[in-house]
PDB file of N, CA and C in Angstrom:
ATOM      1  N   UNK A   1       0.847  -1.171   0.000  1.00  0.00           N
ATOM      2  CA  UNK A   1       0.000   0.000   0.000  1.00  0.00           C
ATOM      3  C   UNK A   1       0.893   1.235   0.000  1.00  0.00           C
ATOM      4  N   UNK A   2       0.545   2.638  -0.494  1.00  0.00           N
ATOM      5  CA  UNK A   2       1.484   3.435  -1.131  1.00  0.00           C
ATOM      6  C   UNK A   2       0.156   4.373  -0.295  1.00  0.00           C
ATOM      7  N   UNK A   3       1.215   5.694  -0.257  1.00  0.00           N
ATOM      8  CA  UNK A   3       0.363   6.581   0.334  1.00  0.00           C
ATOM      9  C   UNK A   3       0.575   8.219  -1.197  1.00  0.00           C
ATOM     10  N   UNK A   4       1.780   7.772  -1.903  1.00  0.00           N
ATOM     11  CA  UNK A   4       1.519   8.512  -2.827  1.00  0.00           C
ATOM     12  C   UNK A   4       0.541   9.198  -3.519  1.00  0.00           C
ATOM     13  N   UNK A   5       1.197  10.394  -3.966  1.00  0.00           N
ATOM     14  CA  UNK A   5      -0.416  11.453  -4.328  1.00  0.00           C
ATOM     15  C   UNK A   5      -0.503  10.736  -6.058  1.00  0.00           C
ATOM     16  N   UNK A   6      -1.180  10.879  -6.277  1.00  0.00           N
ATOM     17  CA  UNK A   6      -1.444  11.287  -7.849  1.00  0.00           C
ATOM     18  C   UNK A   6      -1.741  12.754  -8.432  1.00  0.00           C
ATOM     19  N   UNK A   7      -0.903  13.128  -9.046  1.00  0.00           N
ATOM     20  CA  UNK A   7      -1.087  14.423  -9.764  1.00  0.00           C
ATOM     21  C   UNK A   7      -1.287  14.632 -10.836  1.00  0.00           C
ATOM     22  N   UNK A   8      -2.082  13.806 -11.517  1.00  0.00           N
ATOM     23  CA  UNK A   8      -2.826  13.860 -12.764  1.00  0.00           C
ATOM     24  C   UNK A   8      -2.820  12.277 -13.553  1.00  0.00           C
ATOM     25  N   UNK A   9      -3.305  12.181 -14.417  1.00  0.00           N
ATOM     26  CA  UNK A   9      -3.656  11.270 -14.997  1.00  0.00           C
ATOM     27  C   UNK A   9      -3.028  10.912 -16.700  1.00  0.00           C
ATOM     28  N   UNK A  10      -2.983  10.309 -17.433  1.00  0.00           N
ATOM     29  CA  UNK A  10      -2.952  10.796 -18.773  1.00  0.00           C
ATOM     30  C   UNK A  10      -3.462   9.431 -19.603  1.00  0.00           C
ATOM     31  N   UNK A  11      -4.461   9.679 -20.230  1.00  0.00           N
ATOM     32  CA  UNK A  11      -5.284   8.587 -21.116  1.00  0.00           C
ATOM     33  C   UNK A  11      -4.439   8.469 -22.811  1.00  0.00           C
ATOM     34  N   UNK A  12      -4.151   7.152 -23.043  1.00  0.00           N
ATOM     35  CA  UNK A  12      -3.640   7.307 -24.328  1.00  0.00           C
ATOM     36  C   UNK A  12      -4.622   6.739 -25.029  1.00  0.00           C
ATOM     37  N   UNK A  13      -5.156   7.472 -26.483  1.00  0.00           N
ATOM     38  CA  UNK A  13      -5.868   6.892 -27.112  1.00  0.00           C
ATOM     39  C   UNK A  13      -4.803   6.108 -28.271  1.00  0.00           C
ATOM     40  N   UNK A  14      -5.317   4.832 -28.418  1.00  0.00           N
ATOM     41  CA  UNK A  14      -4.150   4.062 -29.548  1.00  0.00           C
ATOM     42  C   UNK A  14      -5.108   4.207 -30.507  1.00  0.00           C
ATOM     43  N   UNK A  15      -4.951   3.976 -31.525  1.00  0.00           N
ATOM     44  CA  UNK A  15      -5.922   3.835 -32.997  1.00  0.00           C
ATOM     45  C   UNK A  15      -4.676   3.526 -33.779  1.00  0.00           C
ATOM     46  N   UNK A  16      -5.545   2.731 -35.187  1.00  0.00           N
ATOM     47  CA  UNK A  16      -4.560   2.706 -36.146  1.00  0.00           C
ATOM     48  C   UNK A  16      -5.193   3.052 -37.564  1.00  0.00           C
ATOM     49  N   UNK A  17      -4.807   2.774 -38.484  1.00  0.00           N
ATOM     50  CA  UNK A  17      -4.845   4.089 -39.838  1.00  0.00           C
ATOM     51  C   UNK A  17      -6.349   3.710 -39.981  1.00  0.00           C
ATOM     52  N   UNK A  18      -7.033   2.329 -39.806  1.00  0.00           N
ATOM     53  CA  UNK A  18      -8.313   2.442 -40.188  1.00  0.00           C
ATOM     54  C   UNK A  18      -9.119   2.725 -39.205  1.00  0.00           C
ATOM     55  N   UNK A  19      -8.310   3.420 -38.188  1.00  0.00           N
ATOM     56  CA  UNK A  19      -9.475   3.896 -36.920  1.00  0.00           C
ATOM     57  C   UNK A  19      -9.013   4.958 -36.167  1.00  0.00           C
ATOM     58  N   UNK A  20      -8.238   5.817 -37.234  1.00  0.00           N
ATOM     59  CA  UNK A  20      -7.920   7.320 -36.679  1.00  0.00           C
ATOM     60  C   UNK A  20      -8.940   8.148 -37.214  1.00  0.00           C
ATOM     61  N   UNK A  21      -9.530   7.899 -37.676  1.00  0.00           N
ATOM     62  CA  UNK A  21     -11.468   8.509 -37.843  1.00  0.00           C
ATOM     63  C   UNK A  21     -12.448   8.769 -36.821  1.00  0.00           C
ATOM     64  N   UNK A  22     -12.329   7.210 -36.462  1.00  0.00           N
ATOM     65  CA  UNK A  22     -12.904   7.359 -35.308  1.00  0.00           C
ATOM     66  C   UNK A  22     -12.320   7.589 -33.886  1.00  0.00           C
ATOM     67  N   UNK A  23     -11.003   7.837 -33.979  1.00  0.00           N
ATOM     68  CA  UNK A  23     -10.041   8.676 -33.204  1.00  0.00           C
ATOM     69  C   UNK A  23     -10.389  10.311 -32.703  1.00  0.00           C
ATOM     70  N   UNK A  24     -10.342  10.832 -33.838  1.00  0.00           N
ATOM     71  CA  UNK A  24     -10.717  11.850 -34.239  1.00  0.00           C
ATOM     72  C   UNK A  24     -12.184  12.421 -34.189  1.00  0.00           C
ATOM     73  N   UNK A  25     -12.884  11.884 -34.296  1.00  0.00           N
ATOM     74  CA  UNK A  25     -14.542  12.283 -33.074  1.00  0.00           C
ATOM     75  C   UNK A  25     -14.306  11.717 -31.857  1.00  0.00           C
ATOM     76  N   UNK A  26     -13.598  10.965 -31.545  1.00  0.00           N
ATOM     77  CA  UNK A  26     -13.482  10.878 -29.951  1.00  0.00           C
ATOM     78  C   UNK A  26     -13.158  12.026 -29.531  1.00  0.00           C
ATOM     79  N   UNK A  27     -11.976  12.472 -29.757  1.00  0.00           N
ATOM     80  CA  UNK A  27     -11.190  13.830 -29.514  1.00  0.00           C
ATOM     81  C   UNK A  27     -12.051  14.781 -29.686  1.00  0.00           C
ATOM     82  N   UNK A  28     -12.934  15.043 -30.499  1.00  0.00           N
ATOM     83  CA  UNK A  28     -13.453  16.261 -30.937  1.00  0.00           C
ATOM     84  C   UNK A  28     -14.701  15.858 -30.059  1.00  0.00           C
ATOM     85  N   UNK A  29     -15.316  14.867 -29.356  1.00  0.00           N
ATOM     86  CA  UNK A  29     -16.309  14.997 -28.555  1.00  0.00           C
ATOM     87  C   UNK A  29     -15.778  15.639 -26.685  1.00  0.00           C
ATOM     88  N   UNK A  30     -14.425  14.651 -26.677  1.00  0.00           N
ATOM     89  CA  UNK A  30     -14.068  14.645 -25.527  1.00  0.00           C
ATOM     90  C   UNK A  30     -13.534  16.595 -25.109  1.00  0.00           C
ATOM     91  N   UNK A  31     -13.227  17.141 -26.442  1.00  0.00           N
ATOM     92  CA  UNK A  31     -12.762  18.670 -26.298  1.00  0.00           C
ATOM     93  C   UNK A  31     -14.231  19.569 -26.048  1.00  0.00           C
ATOM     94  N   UNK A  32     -15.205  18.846 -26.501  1.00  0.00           N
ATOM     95  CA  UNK A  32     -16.740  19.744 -26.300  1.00  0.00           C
ATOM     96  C   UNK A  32     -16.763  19.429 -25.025  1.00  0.00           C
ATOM     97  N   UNK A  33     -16.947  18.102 -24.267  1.00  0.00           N
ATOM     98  CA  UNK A  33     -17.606  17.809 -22.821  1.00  0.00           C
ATOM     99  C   UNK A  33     -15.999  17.812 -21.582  1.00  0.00           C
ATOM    100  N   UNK A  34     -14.859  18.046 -22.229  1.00  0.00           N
ATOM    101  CA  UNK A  34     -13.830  18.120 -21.298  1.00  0.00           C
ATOM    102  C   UNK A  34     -13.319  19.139 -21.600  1.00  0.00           C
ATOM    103  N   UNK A  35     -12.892  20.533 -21.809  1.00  0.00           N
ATOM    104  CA  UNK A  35     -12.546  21.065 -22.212  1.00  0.00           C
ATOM    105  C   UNK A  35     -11.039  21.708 -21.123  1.00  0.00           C
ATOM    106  N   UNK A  36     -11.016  21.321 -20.064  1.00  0.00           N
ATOM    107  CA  UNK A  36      -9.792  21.289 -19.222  1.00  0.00           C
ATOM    108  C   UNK A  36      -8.806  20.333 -19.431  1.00  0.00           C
ATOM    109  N   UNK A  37      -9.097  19.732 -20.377  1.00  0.00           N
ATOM    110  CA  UNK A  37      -8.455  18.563 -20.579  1.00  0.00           C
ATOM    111  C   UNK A  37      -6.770  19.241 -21.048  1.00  0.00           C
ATOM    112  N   UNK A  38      -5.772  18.839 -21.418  1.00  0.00           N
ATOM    113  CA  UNK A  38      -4.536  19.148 -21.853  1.00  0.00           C
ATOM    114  C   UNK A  38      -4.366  17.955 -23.071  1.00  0.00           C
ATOM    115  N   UNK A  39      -4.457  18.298 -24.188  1.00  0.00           N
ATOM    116  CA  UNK A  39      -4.745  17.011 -25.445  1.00  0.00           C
ATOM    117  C   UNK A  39      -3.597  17.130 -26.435  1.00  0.00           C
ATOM    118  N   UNK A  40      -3.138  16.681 -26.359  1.00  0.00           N
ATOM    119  CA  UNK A  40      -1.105  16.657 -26.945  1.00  0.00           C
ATOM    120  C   UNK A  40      -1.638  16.159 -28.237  1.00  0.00           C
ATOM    121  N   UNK A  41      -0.056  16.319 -28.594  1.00  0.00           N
ATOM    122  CA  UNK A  41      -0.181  15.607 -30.495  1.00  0.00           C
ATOM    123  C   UNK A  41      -0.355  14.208 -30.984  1.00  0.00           C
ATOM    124  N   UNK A  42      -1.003  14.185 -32.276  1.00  0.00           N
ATOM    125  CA  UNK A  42      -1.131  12.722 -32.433  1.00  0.00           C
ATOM    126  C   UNK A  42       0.297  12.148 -33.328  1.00  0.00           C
ATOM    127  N   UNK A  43       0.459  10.990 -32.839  1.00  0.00           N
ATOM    128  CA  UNK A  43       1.247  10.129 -32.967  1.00  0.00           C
ATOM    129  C   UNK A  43       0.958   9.286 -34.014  1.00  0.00           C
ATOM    130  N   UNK A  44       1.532   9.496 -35.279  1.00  0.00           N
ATOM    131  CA  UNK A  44       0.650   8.435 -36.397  1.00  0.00           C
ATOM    132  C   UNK A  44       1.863   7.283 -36.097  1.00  0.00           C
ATOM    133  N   UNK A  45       2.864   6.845 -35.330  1.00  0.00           N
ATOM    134  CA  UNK A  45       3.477   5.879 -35.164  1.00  0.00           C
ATOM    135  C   UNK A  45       4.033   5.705 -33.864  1.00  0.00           C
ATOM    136  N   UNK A  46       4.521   4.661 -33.710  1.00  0.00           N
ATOM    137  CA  UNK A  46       4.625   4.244 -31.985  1.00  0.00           C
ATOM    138  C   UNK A  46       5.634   5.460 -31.606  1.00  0.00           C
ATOM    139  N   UNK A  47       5.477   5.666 -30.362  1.00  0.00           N
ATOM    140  CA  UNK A  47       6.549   6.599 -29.797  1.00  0.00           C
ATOM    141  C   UNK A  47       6.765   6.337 -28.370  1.00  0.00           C
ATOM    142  N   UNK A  48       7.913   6.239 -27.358  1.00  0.00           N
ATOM    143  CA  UNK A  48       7.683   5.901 -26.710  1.00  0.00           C
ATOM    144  C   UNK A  48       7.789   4.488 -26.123  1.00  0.00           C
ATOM    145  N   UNK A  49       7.343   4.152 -24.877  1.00  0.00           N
ATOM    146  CA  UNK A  49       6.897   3.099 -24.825  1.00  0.00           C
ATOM    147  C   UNK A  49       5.366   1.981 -25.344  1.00  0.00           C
ATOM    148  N   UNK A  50       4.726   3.337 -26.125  1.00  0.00           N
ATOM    149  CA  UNK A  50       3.389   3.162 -26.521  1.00  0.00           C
ATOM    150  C   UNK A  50       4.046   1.999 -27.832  1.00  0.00           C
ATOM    151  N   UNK A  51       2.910   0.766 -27.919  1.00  0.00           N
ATOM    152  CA  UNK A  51       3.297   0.480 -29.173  1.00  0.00           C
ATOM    153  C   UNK A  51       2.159   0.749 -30.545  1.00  0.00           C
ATOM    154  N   UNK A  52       1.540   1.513 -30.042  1.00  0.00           N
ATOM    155  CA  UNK A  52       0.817   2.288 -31.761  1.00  0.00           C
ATOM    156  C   UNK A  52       0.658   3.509 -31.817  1.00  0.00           C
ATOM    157  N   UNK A  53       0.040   3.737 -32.798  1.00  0.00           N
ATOM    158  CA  UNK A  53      -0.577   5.538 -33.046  1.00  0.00           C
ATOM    159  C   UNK A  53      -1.682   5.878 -31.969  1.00  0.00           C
ATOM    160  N   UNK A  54      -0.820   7.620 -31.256  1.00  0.00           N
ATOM    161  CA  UNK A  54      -2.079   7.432 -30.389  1.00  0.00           C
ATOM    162  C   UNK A  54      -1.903   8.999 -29.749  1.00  0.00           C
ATOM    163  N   UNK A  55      -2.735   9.757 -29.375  1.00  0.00           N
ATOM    164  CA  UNK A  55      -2.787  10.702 -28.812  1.00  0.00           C
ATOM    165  C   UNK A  55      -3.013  10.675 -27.446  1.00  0.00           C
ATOM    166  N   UNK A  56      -2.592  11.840 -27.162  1.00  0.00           N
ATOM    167  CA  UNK A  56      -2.251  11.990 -24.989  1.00  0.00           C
ATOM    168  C   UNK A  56      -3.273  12.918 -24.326  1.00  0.00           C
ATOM    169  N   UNK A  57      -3.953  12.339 -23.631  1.00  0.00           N
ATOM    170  CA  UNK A  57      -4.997  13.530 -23.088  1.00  0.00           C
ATOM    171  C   UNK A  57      -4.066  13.205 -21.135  1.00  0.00           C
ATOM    172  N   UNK A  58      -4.091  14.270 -21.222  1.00  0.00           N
ATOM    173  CA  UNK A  58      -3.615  14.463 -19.564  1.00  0.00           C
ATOM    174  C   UNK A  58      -4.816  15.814 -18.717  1.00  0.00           C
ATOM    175  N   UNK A  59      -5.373  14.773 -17.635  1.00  0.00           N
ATOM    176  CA  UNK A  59      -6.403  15.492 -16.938  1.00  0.00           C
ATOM    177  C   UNK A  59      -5.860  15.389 -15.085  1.00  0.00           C
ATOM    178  N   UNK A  60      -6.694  16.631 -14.604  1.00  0.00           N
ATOM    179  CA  UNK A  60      -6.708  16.373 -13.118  1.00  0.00           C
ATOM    180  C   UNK A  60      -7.519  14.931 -12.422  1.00  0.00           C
ATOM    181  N   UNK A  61      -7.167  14.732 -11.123  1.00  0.00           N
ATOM    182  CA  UNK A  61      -7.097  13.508 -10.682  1.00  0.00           C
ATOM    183  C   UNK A  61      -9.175  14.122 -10.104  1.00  0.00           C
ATOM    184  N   UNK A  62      -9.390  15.198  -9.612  1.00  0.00           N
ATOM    185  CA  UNK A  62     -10.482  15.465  -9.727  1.00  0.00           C
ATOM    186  C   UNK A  62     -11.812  14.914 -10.899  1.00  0.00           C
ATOM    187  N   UNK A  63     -11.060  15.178 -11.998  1.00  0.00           N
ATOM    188  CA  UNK A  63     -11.741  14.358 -13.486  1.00  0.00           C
ATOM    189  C   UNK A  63     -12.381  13.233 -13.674  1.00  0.00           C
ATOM    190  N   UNK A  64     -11.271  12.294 -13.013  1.00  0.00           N
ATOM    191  CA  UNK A  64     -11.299  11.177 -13.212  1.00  0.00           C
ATOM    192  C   UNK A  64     -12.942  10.444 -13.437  1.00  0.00           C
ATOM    193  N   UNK A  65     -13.837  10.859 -12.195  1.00  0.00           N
ATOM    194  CA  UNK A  65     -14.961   9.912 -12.107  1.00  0.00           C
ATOM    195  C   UNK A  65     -16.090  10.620 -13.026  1.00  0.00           C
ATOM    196  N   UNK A  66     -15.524  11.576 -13.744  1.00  0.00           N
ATOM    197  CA  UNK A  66     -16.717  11.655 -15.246  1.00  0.00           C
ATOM    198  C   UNK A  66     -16.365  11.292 -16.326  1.00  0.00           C
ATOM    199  N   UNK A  67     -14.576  11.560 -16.094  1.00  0.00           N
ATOM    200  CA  UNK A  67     -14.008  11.303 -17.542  1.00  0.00           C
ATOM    201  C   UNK A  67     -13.791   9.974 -18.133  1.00  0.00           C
ATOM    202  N   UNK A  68     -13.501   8.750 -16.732  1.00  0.00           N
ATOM    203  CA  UNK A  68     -13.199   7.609 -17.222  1.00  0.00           C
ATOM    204  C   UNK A  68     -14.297   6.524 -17.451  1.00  0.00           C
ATOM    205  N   UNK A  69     -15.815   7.075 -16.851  1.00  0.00           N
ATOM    206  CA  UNK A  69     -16.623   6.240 -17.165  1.00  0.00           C
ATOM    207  C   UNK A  69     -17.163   6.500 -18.427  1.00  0.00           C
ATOM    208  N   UNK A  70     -17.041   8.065 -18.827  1.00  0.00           N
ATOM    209  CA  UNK A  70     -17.565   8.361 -20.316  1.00  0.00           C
ATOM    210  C   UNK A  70     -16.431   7.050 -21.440  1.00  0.00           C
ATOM    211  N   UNK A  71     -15.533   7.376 -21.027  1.00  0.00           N
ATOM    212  CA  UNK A  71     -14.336   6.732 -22.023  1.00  0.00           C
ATOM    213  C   UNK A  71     -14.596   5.328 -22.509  1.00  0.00           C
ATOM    214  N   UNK A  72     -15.148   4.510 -20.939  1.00  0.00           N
ATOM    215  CA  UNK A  72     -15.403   3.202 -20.551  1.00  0.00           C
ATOM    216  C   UNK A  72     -16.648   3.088 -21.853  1.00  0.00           C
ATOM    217  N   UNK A  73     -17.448   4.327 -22.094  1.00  0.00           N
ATOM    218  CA  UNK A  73     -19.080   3.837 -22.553  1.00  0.00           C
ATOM    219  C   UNK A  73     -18.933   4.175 -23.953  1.00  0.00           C
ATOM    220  N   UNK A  74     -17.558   5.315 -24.699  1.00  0.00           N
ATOM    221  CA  UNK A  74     -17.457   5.632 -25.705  1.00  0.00           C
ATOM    222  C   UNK A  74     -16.202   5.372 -26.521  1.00  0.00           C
ATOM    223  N   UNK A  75     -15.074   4.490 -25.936  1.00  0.00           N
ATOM    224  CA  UNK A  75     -14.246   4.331 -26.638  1.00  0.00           C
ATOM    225  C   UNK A  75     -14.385   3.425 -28.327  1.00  0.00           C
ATOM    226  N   UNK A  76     -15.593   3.115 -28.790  1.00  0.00           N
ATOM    227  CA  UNK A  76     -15.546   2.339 -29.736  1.00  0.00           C
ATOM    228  C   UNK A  76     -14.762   0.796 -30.165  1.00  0.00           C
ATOM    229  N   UNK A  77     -14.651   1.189 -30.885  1.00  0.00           N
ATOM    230  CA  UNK A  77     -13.106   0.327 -31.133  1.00  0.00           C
ATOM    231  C   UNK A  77     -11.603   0.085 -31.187  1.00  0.00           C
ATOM    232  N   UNK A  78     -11.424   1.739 -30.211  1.00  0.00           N
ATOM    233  CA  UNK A  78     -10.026   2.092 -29.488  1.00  0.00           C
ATOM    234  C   UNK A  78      -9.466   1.874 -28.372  1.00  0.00           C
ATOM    235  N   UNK A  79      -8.376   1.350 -28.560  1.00  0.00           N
ATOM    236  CA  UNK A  79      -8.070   1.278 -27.161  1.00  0.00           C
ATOM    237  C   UNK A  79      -7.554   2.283 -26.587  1.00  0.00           C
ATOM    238  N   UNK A  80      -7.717   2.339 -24.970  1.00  0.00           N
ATOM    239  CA  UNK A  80      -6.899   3.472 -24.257  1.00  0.00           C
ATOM    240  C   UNK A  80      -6.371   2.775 -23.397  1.00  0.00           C
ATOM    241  N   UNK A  81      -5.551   3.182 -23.365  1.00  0.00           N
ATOM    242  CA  UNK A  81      -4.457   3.148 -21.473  1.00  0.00           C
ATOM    243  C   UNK A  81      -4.299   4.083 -20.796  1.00  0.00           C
ATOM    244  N   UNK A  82      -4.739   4.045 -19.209  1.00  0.00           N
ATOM    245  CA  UNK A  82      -5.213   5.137 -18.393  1.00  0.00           C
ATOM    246  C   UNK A  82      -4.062   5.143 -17.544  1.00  0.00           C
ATOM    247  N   UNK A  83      -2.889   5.791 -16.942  1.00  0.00           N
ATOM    248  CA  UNK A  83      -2.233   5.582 -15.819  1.00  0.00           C
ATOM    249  C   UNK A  83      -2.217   6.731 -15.127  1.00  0.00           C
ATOM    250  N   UNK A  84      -2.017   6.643 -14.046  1.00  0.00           N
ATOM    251  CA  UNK A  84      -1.762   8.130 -13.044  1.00  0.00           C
ATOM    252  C   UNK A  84      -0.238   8.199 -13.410  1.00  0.00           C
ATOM    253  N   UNK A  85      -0.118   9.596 -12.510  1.00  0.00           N
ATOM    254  CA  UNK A  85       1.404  10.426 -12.677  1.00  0.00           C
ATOM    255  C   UNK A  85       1.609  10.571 -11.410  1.00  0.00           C
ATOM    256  N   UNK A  86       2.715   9.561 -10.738  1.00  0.00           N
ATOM    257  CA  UNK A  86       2.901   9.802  -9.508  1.00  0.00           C
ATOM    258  C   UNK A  86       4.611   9.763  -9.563  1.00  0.00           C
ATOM    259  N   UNK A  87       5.277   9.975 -10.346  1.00  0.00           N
ATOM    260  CA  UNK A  87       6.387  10.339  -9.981  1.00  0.00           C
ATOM    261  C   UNK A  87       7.425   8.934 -10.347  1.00  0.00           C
ATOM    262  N   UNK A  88       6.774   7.982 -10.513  1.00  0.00           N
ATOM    263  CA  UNK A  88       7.155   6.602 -11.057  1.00  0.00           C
ATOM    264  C   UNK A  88       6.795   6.075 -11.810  1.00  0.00           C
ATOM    265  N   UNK A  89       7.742   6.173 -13.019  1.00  0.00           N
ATOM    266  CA  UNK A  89       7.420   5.658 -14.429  1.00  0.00           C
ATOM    267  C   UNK A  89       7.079   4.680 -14.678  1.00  0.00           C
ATOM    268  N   UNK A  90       8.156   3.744 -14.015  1.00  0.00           N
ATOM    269  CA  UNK A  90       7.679   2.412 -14.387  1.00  0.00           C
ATOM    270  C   UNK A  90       6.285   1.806 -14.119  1.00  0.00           C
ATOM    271  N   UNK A  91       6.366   2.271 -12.516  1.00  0.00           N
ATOM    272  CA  UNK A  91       5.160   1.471 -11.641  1.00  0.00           C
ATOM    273  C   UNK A  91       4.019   2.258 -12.275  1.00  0.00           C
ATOM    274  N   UNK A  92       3.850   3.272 -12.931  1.00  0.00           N
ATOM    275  CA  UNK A  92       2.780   3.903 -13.244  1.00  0.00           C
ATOM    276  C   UNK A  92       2.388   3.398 -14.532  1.00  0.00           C
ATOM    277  N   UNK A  93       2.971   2.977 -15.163  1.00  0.00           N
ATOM    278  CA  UNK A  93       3.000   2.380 -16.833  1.00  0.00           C
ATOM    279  C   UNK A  93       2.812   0.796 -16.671  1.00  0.00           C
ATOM    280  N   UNK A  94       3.236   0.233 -15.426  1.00  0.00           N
ATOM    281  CA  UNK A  94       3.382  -1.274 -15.380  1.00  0.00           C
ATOM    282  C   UNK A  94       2.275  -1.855 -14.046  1.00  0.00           C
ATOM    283  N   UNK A  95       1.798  -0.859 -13.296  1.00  0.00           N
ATOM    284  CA  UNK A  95       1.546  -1.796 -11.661  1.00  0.00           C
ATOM    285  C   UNK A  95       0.433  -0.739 -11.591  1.00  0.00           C
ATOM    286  N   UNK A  96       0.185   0.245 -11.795  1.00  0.00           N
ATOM    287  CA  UNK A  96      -0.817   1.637 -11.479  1.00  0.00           C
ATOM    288  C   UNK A  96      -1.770   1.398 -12.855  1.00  0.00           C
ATOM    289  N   UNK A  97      -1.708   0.609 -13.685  1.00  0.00           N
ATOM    290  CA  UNK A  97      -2.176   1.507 -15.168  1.00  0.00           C
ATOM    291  C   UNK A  97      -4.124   0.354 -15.221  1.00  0.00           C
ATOM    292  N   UNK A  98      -4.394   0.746 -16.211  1.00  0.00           N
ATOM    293  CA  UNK A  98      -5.552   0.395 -16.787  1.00  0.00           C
ATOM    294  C   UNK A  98      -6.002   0.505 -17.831  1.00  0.00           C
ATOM    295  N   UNK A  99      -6.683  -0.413 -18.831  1.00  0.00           N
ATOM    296  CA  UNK A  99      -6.776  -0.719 -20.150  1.00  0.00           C
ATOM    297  C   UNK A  99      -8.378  -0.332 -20.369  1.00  0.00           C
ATOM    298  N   UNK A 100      -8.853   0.387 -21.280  1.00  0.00           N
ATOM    299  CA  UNK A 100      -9.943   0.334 -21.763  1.00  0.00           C
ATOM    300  C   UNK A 100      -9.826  -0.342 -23.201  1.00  0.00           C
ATOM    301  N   UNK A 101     -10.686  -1.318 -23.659  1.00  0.00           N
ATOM    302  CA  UNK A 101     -10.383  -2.235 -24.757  1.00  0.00           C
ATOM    303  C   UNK A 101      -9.447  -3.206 -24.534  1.00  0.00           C
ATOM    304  N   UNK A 102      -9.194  -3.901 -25.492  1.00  0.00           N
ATOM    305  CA  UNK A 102      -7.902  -4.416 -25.652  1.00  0.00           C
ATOM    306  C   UNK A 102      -6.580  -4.276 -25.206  1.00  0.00           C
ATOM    307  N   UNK A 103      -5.863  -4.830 -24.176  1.00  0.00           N
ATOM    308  CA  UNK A 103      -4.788  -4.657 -24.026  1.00  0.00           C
ATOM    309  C   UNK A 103      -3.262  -4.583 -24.749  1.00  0.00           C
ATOM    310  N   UNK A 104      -2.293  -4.134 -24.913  1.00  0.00           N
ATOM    311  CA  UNK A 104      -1.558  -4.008 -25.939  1.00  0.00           C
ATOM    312  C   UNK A 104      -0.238  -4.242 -24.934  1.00  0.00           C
ATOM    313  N   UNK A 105       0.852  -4.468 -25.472  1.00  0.00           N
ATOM    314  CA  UNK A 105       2.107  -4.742 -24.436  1.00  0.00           C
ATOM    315  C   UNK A 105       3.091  -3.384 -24.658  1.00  0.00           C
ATOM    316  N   UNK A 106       3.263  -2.835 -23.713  1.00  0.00           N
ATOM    317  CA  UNK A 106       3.893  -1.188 -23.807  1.00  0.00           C
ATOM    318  C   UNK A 106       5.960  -1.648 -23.583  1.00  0.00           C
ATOM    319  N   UNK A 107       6.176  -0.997 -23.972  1.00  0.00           N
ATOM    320  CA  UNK A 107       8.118  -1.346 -23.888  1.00  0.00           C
ATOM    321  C   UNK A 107       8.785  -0.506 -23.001  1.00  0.00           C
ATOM    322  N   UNK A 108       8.448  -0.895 -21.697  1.00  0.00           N
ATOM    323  CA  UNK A 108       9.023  -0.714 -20.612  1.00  0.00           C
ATOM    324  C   UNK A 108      10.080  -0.505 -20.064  1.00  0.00           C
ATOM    325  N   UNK A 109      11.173  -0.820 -21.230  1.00  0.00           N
ATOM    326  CA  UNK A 109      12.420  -1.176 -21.218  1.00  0.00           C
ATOM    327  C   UNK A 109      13.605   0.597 -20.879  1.00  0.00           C
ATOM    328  N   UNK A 110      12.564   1.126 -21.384  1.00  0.00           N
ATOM    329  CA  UNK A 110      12.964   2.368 -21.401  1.00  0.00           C
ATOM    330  C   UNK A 110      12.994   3.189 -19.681  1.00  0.00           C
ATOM    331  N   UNK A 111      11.999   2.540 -18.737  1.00  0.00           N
ATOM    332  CA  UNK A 111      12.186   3.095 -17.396  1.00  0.00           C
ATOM    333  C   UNK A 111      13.091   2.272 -16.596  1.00  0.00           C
ATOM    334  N   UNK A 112      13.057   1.132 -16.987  1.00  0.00           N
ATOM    335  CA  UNK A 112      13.860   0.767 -16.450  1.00  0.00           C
ATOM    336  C   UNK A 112      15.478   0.326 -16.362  1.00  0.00           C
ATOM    337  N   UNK A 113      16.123   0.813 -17.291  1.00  0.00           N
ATOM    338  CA  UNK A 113      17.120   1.911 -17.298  1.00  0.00           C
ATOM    339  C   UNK A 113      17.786   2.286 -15.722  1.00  0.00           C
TER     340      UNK A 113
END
């Protein structure tokens, strides 16, 4: 048990070329009903430890209980990966995280370093 804070969150949406469409009304719904959101660039190829195309929404830890059940009811056929930001990469990417859809295997290799 960890008494660590969480100081924000960051949802990755993955999509790939035949479902950056529907990428792209996700985003454009989630910017109408979230608009505090912080929504980074899209990634048309892996970057990262991410292994597909995918854009970064980073929200407050306040958010969480509107933003992640909408996600849960509207992600389509995308996957996301949800982790908090607590100051530990690894454990936040590997032991903290959560999958909406399909799970995908992220390359870890890089925090742990």
């Amino acid at each position: 048990m960890t008494d660590t804070p969480i100081e924000a969150y960051h949802a990755h949406v993955y999509y790939e070329p035949a479902t950056r469409g529907q990428a792209e009304q996700l985003r454009a719904q989630m910017e109408q009903l979230f608009p505090t959101c912080l929504y980074g660039r899209w990634h048309d190829r892996p970057v990262g430890p991410h292994p597909s195309a995918m854009f970064q929404v980073a929200f407050e830890p306040e958010l969480f209980a509107r933003l992640v059940p909408w996600l849960m009811l509207n992600h389509g056929d995308l996957t996301i990966f949800l982790h908090p930001e607590t100051g530990d990469n690894l454990a936040d990417h590997e032991r903290h995280a959560v999958w909406i859809g399909a799970s995908q295997t992220l390359k870890l290799d890089q925090f742990r370093r």
